[in-house]
Protein backbone atom coordinates (compact mmCIF):
# COMPACT_ATOMS: atom_id res chain seq x y z
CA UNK A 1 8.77 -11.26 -7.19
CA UNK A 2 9.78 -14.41 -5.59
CA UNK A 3 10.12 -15.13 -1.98
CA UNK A 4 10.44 -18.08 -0.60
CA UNK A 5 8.41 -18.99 3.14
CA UNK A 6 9.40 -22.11 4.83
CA UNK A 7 6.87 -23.87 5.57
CA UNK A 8 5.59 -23.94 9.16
CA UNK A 9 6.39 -26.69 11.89
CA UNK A 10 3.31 -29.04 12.27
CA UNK A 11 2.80 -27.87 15.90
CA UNK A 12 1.29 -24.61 14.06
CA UNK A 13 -0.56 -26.11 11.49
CA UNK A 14 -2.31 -28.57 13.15
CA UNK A 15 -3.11 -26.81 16.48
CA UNK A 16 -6.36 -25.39 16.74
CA UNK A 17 -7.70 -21.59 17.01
CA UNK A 18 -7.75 -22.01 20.85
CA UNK A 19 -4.14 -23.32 21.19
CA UNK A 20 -2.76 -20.86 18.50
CA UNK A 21 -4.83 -17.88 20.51
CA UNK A 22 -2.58 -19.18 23.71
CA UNK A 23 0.59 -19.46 21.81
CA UNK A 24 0.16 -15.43 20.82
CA UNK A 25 -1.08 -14.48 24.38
CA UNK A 26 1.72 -16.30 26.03
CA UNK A 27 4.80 -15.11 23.34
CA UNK A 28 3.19 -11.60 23.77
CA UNK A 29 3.28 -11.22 27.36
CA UNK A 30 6.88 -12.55 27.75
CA UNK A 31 8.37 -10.02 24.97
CA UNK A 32 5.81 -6.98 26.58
CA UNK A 33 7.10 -3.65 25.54
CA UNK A 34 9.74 -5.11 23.61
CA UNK A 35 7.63 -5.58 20.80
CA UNK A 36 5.23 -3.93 18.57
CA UNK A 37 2.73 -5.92 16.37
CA UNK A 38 1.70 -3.57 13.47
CA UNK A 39 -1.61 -4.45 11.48
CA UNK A 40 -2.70 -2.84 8.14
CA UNK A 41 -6.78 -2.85 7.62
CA UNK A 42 -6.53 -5.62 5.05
CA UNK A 43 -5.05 -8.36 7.18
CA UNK A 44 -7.78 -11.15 8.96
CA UNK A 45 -9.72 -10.55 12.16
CA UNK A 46 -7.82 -13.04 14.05
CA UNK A 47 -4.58 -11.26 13.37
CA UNK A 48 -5.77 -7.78 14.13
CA UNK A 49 -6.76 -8.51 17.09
CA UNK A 50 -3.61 -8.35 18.50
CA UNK A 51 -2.38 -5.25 16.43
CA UNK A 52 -0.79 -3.04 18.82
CA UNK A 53 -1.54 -0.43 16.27
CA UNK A 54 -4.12 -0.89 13.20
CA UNK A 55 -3.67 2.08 10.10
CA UNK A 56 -2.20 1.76 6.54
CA UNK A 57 1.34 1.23 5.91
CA UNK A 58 2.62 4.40 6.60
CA UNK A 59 1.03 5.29 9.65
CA UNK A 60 2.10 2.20 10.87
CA UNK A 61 5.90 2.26 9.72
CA UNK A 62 5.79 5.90 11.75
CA UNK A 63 4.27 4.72 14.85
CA UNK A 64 6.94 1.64 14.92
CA UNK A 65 9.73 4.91 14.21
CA UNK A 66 7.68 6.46 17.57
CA UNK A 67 8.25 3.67 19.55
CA UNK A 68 11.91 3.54 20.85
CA UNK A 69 10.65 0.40 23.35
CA UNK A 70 10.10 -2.01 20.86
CA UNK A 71 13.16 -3.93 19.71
CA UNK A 72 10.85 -6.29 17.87
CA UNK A 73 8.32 -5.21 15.10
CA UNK A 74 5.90 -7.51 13.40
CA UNK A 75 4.30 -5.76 10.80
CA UNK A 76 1.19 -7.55 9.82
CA UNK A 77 1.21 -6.53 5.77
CA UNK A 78 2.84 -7.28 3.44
CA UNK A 79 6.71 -6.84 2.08
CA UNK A 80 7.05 -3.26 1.32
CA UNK A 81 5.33 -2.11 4.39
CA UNK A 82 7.61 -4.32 6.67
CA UNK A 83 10.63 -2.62 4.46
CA UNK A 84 9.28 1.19 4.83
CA UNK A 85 9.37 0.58 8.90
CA UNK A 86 12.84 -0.80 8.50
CA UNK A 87 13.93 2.19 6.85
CA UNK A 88 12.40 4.71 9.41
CA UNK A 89 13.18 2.58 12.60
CA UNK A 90 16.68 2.58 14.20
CA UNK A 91 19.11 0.22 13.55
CA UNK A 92 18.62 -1.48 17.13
CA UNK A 93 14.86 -1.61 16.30
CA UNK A 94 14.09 -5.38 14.15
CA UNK A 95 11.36 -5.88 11.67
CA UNK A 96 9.35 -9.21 11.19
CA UNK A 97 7.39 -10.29 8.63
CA UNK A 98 5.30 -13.58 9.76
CA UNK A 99 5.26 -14.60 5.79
CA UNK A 100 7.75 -13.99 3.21
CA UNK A 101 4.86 -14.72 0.61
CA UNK A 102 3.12 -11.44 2.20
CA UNK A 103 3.66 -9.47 -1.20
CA UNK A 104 2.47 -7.11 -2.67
CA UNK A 105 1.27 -7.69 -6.44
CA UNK A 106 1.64 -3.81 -7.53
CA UNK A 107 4.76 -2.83 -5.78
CA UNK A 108 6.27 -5.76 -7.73
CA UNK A 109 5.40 -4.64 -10.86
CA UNK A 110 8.06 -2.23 -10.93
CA UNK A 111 11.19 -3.32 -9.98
CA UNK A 112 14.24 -0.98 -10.01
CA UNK A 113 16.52 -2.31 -12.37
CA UNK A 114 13.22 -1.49 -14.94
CA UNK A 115 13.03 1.86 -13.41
CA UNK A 116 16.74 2.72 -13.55
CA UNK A 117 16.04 1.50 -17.70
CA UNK A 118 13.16 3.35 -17.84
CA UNK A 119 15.21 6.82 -16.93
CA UNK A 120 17.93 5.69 -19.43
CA UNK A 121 15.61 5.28 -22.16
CA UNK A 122 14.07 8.76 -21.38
CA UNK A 123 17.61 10.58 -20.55
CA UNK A 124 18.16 9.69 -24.20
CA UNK A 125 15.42 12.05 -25.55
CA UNK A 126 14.89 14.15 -22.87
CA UNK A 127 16.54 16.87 -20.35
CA UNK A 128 15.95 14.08 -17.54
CA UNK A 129 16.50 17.40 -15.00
CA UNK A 130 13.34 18.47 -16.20
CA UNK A 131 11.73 14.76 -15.06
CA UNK A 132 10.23 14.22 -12.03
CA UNK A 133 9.94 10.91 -10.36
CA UNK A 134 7.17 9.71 -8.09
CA UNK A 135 6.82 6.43 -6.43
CA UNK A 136 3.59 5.58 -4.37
CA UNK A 137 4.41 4.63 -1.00
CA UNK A 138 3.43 0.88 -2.65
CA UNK A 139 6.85 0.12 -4.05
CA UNK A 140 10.45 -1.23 -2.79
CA UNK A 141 12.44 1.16 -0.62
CA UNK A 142 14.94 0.43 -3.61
CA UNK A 143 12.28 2.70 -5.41
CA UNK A 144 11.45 5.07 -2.81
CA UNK A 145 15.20 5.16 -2.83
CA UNK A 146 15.34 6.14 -6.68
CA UNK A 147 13.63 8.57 -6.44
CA UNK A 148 15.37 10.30 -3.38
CA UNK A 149 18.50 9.90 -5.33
CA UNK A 150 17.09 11.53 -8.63
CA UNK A 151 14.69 14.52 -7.00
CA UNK A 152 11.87 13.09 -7.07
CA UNK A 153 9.23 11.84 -3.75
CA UNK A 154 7.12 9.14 -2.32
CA UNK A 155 3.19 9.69 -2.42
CA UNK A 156 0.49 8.33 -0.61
CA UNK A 157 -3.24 8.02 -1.66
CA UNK A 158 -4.26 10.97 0.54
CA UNK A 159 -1.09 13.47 -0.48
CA UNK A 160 -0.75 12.51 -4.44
CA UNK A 161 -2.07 16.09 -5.60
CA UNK A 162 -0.14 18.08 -3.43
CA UNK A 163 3.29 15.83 -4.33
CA UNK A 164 1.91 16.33 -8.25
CA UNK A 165 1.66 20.14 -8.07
CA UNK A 166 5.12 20.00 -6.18
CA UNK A 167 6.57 17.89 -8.88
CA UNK A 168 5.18 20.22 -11.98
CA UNK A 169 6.50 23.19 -9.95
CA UNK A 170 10.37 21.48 -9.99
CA UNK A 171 9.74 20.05 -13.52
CA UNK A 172 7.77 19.82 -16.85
CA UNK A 173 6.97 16.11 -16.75
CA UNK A 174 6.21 13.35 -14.54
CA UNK A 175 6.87 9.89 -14.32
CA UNK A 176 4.70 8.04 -11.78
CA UNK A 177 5.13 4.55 -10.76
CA UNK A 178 3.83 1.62 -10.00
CA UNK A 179 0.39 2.40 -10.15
CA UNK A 180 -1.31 4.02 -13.14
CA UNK A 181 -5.15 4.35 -11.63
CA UNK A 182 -3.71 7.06 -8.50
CA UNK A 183 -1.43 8.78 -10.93
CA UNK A 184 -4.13 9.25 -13.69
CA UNK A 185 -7.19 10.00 -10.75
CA UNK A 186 -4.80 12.87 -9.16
CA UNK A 187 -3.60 14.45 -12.88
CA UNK A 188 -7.72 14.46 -13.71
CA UNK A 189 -8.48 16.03 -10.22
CA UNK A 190 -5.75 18.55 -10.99
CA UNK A 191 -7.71 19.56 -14.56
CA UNK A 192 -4.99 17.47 -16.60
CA UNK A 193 -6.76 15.16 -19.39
CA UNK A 194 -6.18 11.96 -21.43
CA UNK A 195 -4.37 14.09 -23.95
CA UNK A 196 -1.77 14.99 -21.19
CA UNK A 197 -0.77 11.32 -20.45
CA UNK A 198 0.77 8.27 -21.63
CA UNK A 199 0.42 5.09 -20.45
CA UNK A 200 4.69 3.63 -20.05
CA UNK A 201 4.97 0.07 -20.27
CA UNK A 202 7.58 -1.63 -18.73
CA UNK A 203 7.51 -4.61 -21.26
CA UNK A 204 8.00 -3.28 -24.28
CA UNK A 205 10.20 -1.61 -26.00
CA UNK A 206 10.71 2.34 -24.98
CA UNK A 207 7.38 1.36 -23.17
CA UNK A 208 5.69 0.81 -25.58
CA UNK A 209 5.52 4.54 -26.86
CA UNK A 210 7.59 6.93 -29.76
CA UNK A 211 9.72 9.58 -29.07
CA UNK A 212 6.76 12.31 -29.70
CA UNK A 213 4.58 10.51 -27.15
CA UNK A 214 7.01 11.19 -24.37
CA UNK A 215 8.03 14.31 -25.67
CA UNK A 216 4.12 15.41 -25.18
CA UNK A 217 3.06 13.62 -22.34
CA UNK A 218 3.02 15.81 -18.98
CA UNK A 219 2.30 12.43 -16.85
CA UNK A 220 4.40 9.02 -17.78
CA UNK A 221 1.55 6.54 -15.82
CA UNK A 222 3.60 2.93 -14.78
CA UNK A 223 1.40 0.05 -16.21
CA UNK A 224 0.55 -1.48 -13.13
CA UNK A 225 -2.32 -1.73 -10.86
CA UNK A 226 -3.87 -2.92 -7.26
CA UNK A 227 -5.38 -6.65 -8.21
CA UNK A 228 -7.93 -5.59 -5.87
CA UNK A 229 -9.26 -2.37 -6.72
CA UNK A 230 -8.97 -2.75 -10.39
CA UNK A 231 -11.53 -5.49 -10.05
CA UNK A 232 -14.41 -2.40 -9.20
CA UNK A 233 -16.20 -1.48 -12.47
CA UNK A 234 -18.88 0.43 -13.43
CA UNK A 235 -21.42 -2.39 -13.43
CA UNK A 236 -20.91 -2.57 -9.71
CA UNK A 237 -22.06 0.92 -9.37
CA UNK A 238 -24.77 0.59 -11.64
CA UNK A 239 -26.19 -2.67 -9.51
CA UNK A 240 -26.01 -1.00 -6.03
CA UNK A 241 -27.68 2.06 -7.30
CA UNK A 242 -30.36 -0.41 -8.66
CA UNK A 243 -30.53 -1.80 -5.19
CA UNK A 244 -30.88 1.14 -3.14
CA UNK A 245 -30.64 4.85 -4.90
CA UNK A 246 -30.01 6.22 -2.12
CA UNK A 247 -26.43 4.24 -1.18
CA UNK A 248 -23.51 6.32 -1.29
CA UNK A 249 -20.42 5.21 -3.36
CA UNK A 250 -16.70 5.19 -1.95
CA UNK A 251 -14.03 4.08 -3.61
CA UNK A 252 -10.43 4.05 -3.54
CA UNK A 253 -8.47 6.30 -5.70
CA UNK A 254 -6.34 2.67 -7.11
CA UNK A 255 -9.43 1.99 -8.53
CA UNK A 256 -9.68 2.70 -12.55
CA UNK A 257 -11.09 6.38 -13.51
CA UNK A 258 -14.12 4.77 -14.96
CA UNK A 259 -15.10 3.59 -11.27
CA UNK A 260 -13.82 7.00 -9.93
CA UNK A 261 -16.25 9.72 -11.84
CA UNK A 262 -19.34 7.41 -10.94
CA UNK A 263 -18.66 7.24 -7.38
CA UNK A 264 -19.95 9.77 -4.22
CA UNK A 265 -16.70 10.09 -2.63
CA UNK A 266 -13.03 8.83 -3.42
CA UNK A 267 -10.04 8.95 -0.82
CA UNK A 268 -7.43 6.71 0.73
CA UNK A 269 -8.06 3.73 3.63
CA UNK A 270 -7.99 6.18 6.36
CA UNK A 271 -11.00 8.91 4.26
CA UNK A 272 -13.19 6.02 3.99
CA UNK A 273 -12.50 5.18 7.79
CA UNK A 274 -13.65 8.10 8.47
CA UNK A 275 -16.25 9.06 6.32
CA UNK A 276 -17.89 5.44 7.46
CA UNK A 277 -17.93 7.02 11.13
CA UNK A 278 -19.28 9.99 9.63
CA UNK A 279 -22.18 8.83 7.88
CA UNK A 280 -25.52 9.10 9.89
CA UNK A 281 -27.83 6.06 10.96
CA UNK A 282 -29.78 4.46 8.91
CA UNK A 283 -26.83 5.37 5.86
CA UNK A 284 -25.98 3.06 3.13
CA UNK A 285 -22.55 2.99 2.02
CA UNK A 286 -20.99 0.46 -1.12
CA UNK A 287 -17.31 0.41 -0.57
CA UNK A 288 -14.77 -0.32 -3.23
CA UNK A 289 -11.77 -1.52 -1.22
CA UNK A 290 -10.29 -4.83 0.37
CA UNK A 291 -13.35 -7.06 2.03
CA UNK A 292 -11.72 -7.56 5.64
CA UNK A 293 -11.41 -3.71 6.12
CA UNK A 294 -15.62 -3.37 4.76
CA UNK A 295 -16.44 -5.61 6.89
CA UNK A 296 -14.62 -5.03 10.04
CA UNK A 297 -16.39 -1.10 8.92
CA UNK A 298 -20.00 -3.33 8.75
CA UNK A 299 -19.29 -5.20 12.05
CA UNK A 300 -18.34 -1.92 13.73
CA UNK A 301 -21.52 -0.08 12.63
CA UNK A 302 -24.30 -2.08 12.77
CA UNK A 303 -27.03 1.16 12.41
CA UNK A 304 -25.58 1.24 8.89
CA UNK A 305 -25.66 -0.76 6.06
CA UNK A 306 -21.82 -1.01 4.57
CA UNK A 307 -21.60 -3.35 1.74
CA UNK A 308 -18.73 -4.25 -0.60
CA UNK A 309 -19.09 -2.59 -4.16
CA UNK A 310 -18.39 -5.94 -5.63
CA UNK A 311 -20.83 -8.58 -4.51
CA UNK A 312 -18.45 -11.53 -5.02
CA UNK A 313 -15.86 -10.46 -2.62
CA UNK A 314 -12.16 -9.28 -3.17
CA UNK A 315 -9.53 -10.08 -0.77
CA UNK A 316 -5.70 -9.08 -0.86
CA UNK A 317 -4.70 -12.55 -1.22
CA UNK A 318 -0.95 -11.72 -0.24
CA UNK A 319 -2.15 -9.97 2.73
CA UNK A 320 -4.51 -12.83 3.56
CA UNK A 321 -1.13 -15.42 3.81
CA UNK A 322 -0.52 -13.89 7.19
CA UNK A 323 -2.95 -15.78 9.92
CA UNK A 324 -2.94 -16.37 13.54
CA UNK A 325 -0.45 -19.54 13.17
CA UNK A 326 2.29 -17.59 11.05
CA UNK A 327 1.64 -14.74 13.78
CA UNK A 328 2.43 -17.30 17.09
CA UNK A 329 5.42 -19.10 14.92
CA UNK A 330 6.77 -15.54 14.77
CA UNK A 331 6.57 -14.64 18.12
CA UNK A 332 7.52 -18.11 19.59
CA UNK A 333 10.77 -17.32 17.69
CA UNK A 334 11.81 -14.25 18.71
CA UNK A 335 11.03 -15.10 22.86
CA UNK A 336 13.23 -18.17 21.61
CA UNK A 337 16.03 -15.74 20.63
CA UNK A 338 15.76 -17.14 17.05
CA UNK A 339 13.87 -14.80 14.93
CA UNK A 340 12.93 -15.45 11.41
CA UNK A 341 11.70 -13.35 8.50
CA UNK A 342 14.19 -10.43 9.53
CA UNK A 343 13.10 -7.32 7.01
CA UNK A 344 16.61 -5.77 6.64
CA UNK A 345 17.17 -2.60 3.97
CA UNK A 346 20.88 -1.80 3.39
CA UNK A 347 22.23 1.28 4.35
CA UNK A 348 22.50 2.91 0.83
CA UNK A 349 18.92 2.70 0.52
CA UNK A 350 17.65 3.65 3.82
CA UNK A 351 19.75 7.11 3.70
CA UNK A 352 17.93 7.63 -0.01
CA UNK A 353 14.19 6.31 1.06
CA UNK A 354 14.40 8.86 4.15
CA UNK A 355 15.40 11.51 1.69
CA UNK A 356 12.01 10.94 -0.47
CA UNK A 357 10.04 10.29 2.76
CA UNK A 358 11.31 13.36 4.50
CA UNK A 359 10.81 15.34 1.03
CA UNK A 360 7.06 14.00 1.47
CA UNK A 361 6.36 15.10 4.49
CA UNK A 362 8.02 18.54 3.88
CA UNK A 363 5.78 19.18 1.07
CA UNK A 364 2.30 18.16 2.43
């Protein structure tokens, strides 16, 4: 999806880490508890350091909704993220995205006019009553929105199952978007196989699939992925295993099933948080998620070993547009009284996203 991020004044770009350190100290201290600066485990060191909170995106979009202070909230992620903490925060409450760039290359691999085809095409063979839909919390609030409307729920990594066994209690069939590697991971864990999905893609024709294929499938999986996680594979596994047979394997469950049946342990950011803090001395752990968070795991437990799964390194690169100099510009303009990068939701939407939130957090 295209945004477009100005680019910043040269006073940012060409001052250097000690004068952009100042610049966040000083815009910090002058807005004090009017603002909030939210940081997900991906982004750089030098921005979350000065995360007033530090979780994934919706523990951070409910500790901005916690906060009636704050008037300004710079959410240090990436689109969606800043658009979920719009929806739950009041209407006096502001939300700031230091880079419009800050995407997210799986949420935008569904977009909602594809969705809204999507049900069409199945409403024509189907009793769409009997279809469920389920949007990871890694999509647009228009989709979280969707599938308030059409009663269906947002997921995280951590509550997929329990939204899944919801769903196939309401209906017969599912159709999960915008990632395919938690919706197939969850239907295995549940004791669903191959034979029980279909893989729906967005740019073909009736995705891709005949009339019998959705007509059987009991999961509908969105082709689309986490450029990050997909890039785990079993070869990874196979290497550290060589290296050390004794290193535990954690993955994330974005990561493609392959990756998922050879590894130890799979759970979302905040599992292998703590499963990290868990692990005794002297423990080795390979780690298949985004490089800052491994490392800022490594740096925090130095009587461990915590290496990434894949030696050559995989950052978010949307997360890693946000740096200390798009951080200060951001601040600078809102003590200046003219904000930029506003995150705004429209009403319509917010009242549906809450419903599928709210549903979410009923259910789990």
């Amino acid at each position: 999806m295209l945004r477009l991020q100005a680019p910043l004044p040269d006073r940012y770009t060409t001052a250097s880490p000690e004068e952009v350190v100042t610049m966040i100290q000083d815009a910090k201290s002058n807005l004090g508890d009017r603002l909030v600066i939210l940081g997900h485990h991906y982004q750089r060191d030098e921005v979350i350091r000065w995360a007033d909170a530090i979780g994934d995106s919706f523990k951070l979009a409910r500790f901005a909704a916690d906060n009636d202070r704050a008037d300004s909230i710079v959410f240090c992620g990436v689109h969606f993220m800043a658009e979920s903490a719009d929806v739950l925060t009041s209407r006096e409450q502001h939300v700031y995205l230091p880079d419009l760039n800050a995407g997210c290359s799986m949420a935008d691999m569904a977009n909602i006019e594809q969705v809204e085809d999507v049900w069409s095409d199945l409403g024509a063979v189907l009793d769409i009553d009997r279809v469920v839909p389920i949007t990871y919390m890694n999509s647009s609030a228009a989709l979280k929105a969707f599938v308030g409307f059409h009663g269906g729920a947002v997921c995280t990594s951590s509550n997929a199952r329990a939204i899944l066994d919801w769903a196939l209690e309401k209906g017969d069939k599912v159709l999960f978007f915008p990632d395919q590697h938690l919706g197939r991971n969850t239907a295995r864990a549940m004791g669903y196989t191959e034979a029980d999905e279909r893989l729906w893609n967005p740019h073909k024709d009736f995705g891709g699939l005949s009339e019998r294929d959705v007509k059987e499938a009991t999961f509908l999986l969105w082709k689309g992925h986490c450029s990050v996680h997909q890039r785990f594979r079993p070869e990874h596994i196979a290497a550290a295993r060589a290296n050390n047979p004794q290193v535990e394997i954690i993955v994330h469950p974005e990561c493609a099933h392959d990756v998922v049946m050879l590894s130890d342990k799979v759970g979302s950011t905040e599992r292998i948080l703590d499963w990290a803090d868990a692990a005794p001395l002297g423990a080795a752990l390979a780690i298949g998620t985004e490089i800052h968070m491994v490392q800022r795991l490594a740096a925090a437990h130095p009587g461990k070993t915590i290496t990434s799964l894949d030696p050559l390194i995989c950052p978010c690169s949307t997360m890693f547009r946000i740096d200390g100099p798009h951080l200060a510009w951001t601040l600078e303009n809102i003590v200046a009284g003219s904000p930029e990068n506003r995150i705004v939701v429209d009403d319509h939407t917010i009242e549906w996203a809450r419903v599928s939130l709210q549903r979410m957090l009923d259910i789990t």
